[in-house]
N, C-alpha and C. Protein backbone atom coordinates (compact mmCIF):
# COMPACT_ATOMS: atom_id res chain seq x y z
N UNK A 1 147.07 108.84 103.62
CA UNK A 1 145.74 108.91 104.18
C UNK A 1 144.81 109.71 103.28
N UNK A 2 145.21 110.61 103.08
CA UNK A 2 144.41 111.63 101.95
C UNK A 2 143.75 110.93 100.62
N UNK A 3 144.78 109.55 100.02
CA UNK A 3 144.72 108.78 98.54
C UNK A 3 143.15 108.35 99.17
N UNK A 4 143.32 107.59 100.83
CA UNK A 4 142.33 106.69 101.23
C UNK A 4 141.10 107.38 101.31
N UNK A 5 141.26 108.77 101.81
CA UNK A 5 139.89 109.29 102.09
C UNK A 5 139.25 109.44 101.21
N UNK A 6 139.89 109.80 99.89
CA UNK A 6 139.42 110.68 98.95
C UNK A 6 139.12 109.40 97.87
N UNK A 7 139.07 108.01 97.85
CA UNK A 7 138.59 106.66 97.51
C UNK A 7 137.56 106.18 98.04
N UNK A 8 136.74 106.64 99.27
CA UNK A 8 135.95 106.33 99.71
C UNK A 8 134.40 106.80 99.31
N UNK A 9 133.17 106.48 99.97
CA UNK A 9 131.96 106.65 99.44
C UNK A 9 131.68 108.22 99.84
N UNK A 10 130.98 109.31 99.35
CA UNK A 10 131.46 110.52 99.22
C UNK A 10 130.85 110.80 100.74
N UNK A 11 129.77 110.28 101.31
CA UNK A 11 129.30 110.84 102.51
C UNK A 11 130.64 110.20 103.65
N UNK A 12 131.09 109.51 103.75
CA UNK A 12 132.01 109.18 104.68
C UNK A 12 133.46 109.88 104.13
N UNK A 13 133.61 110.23 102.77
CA UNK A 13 134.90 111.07 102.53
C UNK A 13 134.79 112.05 103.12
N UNK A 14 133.56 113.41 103.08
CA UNK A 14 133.85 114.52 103.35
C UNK A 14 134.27 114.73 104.65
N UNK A 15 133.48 113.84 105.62
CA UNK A 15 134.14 113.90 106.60
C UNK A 15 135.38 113.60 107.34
N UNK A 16 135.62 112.31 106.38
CA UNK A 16 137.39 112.60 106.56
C UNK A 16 138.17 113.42 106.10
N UNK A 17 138.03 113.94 104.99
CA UNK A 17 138.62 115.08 104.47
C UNK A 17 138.98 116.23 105.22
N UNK A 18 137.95 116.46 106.06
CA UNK A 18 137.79 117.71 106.73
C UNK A 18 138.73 117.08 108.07
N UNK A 19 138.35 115.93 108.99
CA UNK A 19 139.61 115.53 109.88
C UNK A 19 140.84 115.69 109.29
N UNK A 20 141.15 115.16 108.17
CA UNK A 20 142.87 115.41 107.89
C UNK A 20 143.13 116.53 107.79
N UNK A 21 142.18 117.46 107.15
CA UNK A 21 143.10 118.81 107.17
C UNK A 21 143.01 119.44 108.48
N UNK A 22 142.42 118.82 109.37
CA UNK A 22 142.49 119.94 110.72
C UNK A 22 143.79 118.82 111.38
N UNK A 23 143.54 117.64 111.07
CA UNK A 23 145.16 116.82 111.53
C UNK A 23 146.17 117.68 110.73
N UNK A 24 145.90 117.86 109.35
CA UNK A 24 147.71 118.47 108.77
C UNK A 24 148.21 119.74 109.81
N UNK A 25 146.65 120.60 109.60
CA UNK A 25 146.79 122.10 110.49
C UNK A 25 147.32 121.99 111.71
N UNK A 26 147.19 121.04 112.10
CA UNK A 26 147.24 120.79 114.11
C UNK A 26 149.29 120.42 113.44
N UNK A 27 149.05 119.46 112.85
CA UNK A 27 150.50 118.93 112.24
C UNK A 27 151.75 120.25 112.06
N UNK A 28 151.18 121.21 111.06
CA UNK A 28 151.93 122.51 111.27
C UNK A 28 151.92 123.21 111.90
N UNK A 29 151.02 123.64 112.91
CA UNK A 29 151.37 124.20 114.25
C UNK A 29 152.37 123.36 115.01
N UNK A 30 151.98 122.27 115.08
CA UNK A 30 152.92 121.78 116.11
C UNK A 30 154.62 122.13 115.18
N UNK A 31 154.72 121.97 113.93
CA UNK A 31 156.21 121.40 113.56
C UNK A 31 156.32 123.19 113.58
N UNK A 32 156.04 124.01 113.34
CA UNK A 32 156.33 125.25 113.69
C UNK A 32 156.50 125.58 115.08
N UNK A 33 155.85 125.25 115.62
CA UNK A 33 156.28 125.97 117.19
C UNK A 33 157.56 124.93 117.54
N UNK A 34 157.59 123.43 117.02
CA UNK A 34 158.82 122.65 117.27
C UNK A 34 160.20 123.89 116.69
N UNK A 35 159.87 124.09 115.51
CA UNK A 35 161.25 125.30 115.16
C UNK A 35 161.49 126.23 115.70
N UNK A 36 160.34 126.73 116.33
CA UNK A 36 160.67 127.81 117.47
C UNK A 36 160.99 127.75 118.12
N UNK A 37 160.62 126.55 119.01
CA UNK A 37 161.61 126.26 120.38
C UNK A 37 162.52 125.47 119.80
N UNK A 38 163.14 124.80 118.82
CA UNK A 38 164.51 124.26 118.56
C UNK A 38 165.73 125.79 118.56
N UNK A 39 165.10 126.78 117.59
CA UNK A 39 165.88 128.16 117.39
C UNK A 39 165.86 128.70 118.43
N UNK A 40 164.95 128.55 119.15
CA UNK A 40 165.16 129.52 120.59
C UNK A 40 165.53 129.40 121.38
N UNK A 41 165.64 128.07 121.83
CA UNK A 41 166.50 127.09 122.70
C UNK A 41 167.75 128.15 124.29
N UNK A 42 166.26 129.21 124.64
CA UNK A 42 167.28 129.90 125.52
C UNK A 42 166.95 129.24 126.94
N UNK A 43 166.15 129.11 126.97
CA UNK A 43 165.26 128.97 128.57
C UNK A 43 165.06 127.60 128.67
N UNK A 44 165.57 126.39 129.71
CA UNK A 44 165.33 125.29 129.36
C UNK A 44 163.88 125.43 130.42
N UNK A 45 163.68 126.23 130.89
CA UNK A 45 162.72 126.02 132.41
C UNK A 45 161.11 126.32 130.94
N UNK A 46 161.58 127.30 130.06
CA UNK A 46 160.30 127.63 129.39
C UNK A 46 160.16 126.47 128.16
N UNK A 47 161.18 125.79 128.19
CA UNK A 47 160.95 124.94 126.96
C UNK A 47 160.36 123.46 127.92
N UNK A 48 160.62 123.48 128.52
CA UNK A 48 159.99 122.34 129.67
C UNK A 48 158.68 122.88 129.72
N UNK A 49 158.06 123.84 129.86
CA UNK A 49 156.42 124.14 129.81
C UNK A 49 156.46 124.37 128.79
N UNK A 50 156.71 124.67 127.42
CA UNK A 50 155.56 124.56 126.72
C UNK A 50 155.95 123.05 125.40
N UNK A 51 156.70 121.96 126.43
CA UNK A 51 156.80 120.88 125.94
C UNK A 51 155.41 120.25 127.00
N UNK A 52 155.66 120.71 127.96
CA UNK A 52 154.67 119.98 129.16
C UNK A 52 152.81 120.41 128.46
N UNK A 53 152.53 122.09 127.74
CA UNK A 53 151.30 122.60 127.38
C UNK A 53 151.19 121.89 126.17
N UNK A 54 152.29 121.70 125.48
CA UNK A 54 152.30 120.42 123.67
C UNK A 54 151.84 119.43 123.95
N UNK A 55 152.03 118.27 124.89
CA UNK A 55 151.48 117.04 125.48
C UNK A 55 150.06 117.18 125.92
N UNK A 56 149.86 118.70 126.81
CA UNK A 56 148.16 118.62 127.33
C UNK A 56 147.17 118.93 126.15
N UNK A 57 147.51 119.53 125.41
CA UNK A 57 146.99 120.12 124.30
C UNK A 57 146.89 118.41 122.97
N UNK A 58 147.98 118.36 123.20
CA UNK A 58 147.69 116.81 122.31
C UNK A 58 146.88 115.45 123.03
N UNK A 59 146.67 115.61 124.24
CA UNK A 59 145.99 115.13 124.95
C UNK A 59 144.56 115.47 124.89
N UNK A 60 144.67 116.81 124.86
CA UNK A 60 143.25 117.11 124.44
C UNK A 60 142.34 116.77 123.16
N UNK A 61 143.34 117.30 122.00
CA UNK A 61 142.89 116.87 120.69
C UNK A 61 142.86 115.19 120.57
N UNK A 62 143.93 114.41 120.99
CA UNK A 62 143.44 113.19 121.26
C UNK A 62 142.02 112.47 122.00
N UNK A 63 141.81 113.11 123.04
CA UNK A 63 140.81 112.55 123.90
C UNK A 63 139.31 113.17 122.35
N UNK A 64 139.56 114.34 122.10
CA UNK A 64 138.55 115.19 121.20
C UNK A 64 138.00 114.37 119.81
N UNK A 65 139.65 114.15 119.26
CA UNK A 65 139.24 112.99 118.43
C UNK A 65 138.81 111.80 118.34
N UNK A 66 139.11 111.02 119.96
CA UNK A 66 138.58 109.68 119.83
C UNK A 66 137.35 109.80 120.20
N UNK A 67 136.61 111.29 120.82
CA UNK A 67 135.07 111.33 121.19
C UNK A 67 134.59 111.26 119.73
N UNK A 68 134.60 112.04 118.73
CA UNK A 68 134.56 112.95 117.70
C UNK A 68 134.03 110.99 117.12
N UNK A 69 135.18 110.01 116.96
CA UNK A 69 135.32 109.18 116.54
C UNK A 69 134.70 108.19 117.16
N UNK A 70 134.37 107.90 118.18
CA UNK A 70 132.79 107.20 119.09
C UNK A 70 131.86 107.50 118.47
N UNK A 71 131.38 108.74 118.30
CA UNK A 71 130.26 109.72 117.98
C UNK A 71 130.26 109.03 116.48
N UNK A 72 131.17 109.44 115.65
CA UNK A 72 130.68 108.33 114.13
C UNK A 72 130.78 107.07 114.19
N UNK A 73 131.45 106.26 114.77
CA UNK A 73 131.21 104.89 115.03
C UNK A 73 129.72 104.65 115.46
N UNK A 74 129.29 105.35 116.56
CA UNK A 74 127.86 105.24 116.89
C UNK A 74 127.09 105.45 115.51
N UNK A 75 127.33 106.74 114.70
CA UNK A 75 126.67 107.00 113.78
C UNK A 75 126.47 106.10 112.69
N UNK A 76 127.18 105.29 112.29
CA UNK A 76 127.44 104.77 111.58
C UNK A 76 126.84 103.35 111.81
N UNK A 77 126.89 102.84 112.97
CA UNK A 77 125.82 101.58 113.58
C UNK A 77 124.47 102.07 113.29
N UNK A 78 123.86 103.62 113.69
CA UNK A 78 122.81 103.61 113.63
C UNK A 78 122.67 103.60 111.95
N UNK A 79 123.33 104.20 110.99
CA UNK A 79 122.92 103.85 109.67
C UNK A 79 122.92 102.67 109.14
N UNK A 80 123.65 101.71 109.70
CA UNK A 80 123.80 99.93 109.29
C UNK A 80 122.43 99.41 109.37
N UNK A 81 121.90 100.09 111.02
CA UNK A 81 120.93 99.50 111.53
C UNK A 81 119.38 99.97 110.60
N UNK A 82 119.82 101.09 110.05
CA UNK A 82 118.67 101.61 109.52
C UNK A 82 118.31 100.66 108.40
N UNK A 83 119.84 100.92 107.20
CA UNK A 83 119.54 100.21 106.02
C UNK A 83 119.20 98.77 106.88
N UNK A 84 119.51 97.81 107.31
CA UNK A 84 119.04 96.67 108.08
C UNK A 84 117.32 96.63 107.81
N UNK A 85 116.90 97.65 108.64
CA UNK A 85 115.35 97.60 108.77
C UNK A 85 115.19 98.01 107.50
N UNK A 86 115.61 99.14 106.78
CA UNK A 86 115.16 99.41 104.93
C UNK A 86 114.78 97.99 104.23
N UNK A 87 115.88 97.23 104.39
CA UNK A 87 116.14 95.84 103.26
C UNK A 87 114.70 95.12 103.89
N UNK A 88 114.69 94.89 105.45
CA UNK A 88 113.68 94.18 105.54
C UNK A 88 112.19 94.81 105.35
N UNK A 89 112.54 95.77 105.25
CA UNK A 89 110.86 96.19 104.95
C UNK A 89 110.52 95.88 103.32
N UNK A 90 111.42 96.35 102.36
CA UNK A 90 111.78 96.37 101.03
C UNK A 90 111.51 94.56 100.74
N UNK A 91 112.07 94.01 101.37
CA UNK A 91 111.43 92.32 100.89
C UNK A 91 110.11 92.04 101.46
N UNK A 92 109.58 92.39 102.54
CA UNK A 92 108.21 92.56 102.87
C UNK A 92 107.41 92.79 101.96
N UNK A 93 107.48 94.26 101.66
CA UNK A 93 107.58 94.66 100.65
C UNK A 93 107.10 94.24 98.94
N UNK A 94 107.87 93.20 99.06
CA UNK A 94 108.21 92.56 97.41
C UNK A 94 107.47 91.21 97.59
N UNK A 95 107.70 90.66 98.55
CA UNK A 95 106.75 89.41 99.00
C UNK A 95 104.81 89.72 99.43
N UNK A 96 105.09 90.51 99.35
CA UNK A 96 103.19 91.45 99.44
C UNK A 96 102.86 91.22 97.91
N UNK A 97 103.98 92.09 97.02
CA UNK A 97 103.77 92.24 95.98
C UNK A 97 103.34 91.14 95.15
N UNK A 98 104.34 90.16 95.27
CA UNK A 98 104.23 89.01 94.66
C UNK A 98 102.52 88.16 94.90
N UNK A 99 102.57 88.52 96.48
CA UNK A 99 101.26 87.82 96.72
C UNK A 99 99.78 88.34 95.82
N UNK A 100 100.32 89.70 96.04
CA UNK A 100 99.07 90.58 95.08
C UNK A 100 99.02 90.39 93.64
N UNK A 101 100.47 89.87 93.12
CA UNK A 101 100.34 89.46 91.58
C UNK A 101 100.16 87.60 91.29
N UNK A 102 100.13 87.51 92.41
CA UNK A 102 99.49 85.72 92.00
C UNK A 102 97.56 85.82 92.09
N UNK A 103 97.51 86.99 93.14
CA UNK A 103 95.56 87.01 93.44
C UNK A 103 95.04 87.49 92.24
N UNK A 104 96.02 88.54 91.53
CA UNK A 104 95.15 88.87 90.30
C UNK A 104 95.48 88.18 89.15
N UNK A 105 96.57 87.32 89.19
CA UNK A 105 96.37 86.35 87.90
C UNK A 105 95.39 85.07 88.16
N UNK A 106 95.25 84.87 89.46
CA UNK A 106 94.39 84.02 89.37
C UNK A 106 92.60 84.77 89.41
N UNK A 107 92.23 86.02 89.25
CA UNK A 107 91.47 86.84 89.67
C UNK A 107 91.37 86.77 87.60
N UNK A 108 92.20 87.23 86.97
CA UNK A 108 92.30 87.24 85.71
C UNK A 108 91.90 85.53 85.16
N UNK A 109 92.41 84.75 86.01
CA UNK A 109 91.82 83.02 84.91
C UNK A 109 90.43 83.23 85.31
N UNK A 110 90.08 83.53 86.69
CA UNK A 110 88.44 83.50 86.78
C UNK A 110 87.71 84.26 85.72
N UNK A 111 88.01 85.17 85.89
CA UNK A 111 87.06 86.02 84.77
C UNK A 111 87.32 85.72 83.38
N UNK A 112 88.57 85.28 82.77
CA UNK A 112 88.77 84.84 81.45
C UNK A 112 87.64 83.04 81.36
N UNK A 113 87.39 82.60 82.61
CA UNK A 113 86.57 81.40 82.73
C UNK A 113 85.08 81.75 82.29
N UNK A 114 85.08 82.72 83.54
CA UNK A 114 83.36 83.42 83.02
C UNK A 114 83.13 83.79 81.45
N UNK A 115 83.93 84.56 81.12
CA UNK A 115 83.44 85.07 79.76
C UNK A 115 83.51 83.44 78.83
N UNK A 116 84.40 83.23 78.30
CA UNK A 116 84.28 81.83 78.15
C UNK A 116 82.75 81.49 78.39
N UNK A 117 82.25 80.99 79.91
CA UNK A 117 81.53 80.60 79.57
C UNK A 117 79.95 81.22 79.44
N UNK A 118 79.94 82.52 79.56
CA UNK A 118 79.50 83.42 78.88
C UNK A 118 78.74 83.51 77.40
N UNK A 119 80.19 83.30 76.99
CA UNK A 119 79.71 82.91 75.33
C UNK A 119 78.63 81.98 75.13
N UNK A 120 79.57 81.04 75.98
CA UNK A 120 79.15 79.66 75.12
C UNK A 120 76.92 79.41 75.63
N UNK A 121 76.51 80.34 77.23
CA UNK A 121 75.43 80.35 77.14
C UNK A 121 74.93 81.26 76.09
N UNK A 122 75.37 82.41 75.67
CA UNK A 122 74.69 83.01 73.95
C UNK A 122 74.48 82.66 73.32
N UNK A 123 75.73 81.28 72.84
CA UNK A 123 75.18 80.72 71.57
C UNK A 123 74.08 79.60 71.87
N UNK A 124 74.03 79.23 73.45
CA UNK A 124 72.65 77.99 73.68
C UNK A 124 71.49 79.05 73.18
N UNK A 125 71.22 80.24 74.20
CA UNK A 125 70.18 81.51 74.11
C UNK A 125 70.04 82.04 72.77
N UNK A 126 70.70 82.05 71.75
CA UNK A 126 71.02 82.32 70.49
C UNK A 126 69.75 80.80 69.72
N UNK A 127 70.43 79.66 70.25
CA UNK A 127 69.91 78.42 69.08
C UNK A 127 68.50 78.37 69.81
N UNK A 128 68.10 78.35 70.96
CA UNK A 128 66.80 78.48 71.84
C UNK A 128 66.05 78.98 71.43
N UNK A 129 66.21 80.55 70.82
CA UNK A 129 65.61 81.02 70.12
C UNK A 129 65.47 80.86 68.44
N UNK A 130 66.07 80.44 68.46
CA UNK A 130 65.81 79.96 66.94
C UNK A 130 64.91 78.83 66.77
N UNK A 131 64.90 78.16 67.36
CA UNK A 131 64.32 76.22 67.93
C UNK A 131 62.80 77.25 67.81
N UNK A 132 63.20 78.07 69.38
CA UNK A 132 61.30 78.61 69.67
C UNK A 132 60.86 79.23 68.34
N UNK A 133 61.42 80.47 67.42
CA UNK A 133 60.99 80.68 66.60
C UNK A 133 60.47 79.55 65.23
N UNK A 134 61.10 78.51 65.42
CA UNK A 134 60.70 77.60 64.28
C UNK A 134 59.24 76.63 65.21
N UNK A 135 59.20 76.58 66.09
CA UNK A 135 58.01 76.40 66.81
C UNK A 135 57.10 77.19 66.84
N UNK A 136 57.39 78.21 67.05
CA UNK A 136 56.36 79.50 66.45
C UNK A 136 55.76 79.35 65.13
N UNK A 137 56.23 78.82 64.36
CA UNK A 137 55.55 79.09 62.85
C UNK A 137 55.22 78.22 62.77
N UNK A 138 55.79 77.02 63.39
CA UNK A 138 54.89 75.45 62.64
C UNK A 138 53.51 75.61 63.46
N UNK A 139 53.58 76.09 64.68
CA UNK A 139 52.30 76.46 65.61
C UNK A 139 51.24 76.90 64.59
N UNK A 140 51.60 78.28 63.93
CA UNK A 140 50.85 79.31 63.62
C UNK A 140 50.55 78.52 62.16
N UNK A 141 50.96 77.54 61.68
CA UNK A 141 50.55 77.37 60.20
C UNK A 141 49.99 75.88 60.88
N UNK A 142 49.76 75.30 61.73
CA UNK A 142 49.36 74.04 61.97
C UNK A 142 47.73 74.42 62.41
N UNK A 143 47.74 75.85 63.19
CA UNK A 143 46.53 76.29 63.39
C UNK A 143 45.84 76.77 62.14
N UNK A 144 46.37 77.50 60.77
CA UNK A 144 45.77 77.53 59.67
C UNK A 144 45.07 76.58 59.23
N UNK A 145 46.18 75.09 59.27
CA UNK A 145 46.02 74.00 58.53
C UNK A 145 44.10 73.59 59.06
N UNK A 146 44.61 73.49 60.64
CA UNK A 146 42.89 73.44 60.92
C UNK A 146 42.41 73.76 60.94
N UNK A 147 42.11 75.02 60.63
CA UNK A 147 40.92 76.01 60.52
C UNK A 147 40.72 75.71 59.27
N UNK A 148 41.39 75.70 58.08
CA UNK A 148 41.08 75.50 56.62
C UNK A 148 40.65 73.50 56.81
N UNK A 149 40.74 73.11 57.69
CA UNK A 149 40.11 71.98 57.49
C UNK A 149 38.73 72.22 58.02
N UNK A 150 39.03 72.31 59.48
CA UNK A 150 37.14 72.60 59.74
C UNK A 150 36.79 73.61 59.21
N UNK A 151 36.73 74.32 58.46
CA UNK A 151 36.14 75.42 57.33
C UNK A 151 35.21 74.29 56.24
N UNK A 152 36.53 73.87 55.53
CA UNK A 152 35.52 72.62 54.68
C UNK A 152 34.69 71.58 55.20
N UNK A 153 35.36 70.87 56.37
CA UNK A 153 34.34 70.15 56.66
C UNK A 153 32.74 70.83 56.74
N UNK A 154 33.15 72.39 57.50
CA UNK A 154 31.56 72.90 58.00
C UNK A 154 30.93 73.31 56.52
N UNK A 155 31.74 73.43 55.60
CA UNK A 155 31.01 73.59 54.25
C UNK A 155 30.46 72.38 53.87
N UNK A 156 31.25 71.51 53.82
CA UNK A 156 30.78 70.01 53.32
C UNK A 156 29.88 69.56 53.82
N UNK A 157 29.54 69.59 55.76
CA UNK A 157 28.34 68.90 56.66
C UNK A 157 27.31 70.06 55.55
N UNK A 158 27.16 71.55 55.81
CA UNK A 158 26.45 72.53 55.28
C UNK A 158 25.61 71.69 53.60
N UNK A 159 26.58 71.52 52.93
CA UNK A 159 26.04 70.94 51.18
C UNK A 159 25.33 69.54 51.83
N UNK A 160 25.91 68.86 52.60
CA UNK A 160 25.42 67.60 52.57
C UNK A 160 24.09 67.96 53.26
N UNK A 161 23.72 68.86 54.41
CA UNK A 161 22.69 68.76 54.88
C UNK A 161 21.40 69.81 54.08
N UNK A 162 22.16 70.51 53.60
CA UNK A 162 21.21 71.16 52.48
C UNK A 162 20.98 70.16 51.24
N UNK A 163 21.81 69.53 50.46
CA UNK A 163 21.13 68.32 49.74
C UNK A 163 20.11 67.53 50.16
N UNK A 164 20.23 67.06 51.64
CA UNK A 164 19.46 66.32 52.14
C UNK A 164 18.03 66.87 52.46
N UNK A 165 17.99 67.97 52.83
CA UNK A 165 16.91 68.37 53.08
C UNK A 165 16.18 68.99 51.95
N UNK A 166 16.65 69.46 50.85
CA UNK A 166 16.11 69.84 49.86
C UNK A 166 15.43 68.68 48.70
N UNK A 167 15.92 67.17 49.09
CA UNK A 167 15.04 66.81 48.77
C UNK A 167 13.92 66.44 49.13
């Protein structure tokens, strides 16, 4: 029994450990007082009681140990029952998790979408402005162009109507 206890998981060893040695102890009391009353063997009336107090007394430690041994059986359901609820909370748990790592990978394609398309309005806002700036200048030199035209014309009506009148 001792090989067995002392093979087991350490929270359920110590406590057997500690039952066997109060079984060995109970064990040598009894085989000692057995030698005493084998050697002493005077009185059969006194060896009849304290064969009759050996039985109540082992009766007792019996009834003591099988409470003792309810009491961890109970204990021991309630720890089954615990880890039980542990595991299921623990996959709860992990199935949350999972859910929270599919929202942000799909939370991550959205925003890798936006920027994407992000860019791609910069480079329209980018050429837009370039387009407007080249509209800008053909503007600004198309308005030169006519002013340096009606400039001459108003010089040219000017000579022609001063020729004319000067003669």
């Amino acid at each position: 029994m001792d090989l067995e206890a002392r093979s087991l998981q350490p929270n359920v060893k110590a406590v057997l450990l500690a039952k066997l040695r109060e079984y060995k102890s109970d064990l040598n009391n009894l085989k000692s007082e057995h030698k005493r009353l084998a050697s002493a063997n005077s009185n059969q009336a006194a060896r009849d009681d304290l064969l009759e107090s050996g039985m109540a007394d082992a009766m007792s430690v019996s009834a003591n140990q099988r409470g003792r041994l309810m009491m961890s059986t109970e204990r021991l359901n309630e720890s089954s029952d615990r880890i039980k609820e542990s595991r299921r909370t623990m996959l709860e748990t992990e199935e949350l998790g999972v859910l929270i790592l599919q929202d942000l990978h799909q939370q991550r394609q959205s925003l890798l979408h936006a920027n994407d398309t992000l860019h791609g309005v910069d480079d329209n806002i980018s050429k837009s402005k370039k387009i407007l700036t080249n509209m800008s200048r053909r503007m600004s030199r198309n308005k030169w162009i006519i002013s340096s035209i009606i400039v001459v014309l108003v010089v040219a009506i000017a000579l022609i109507l001063y020729f004319k009148l000067s003669k």
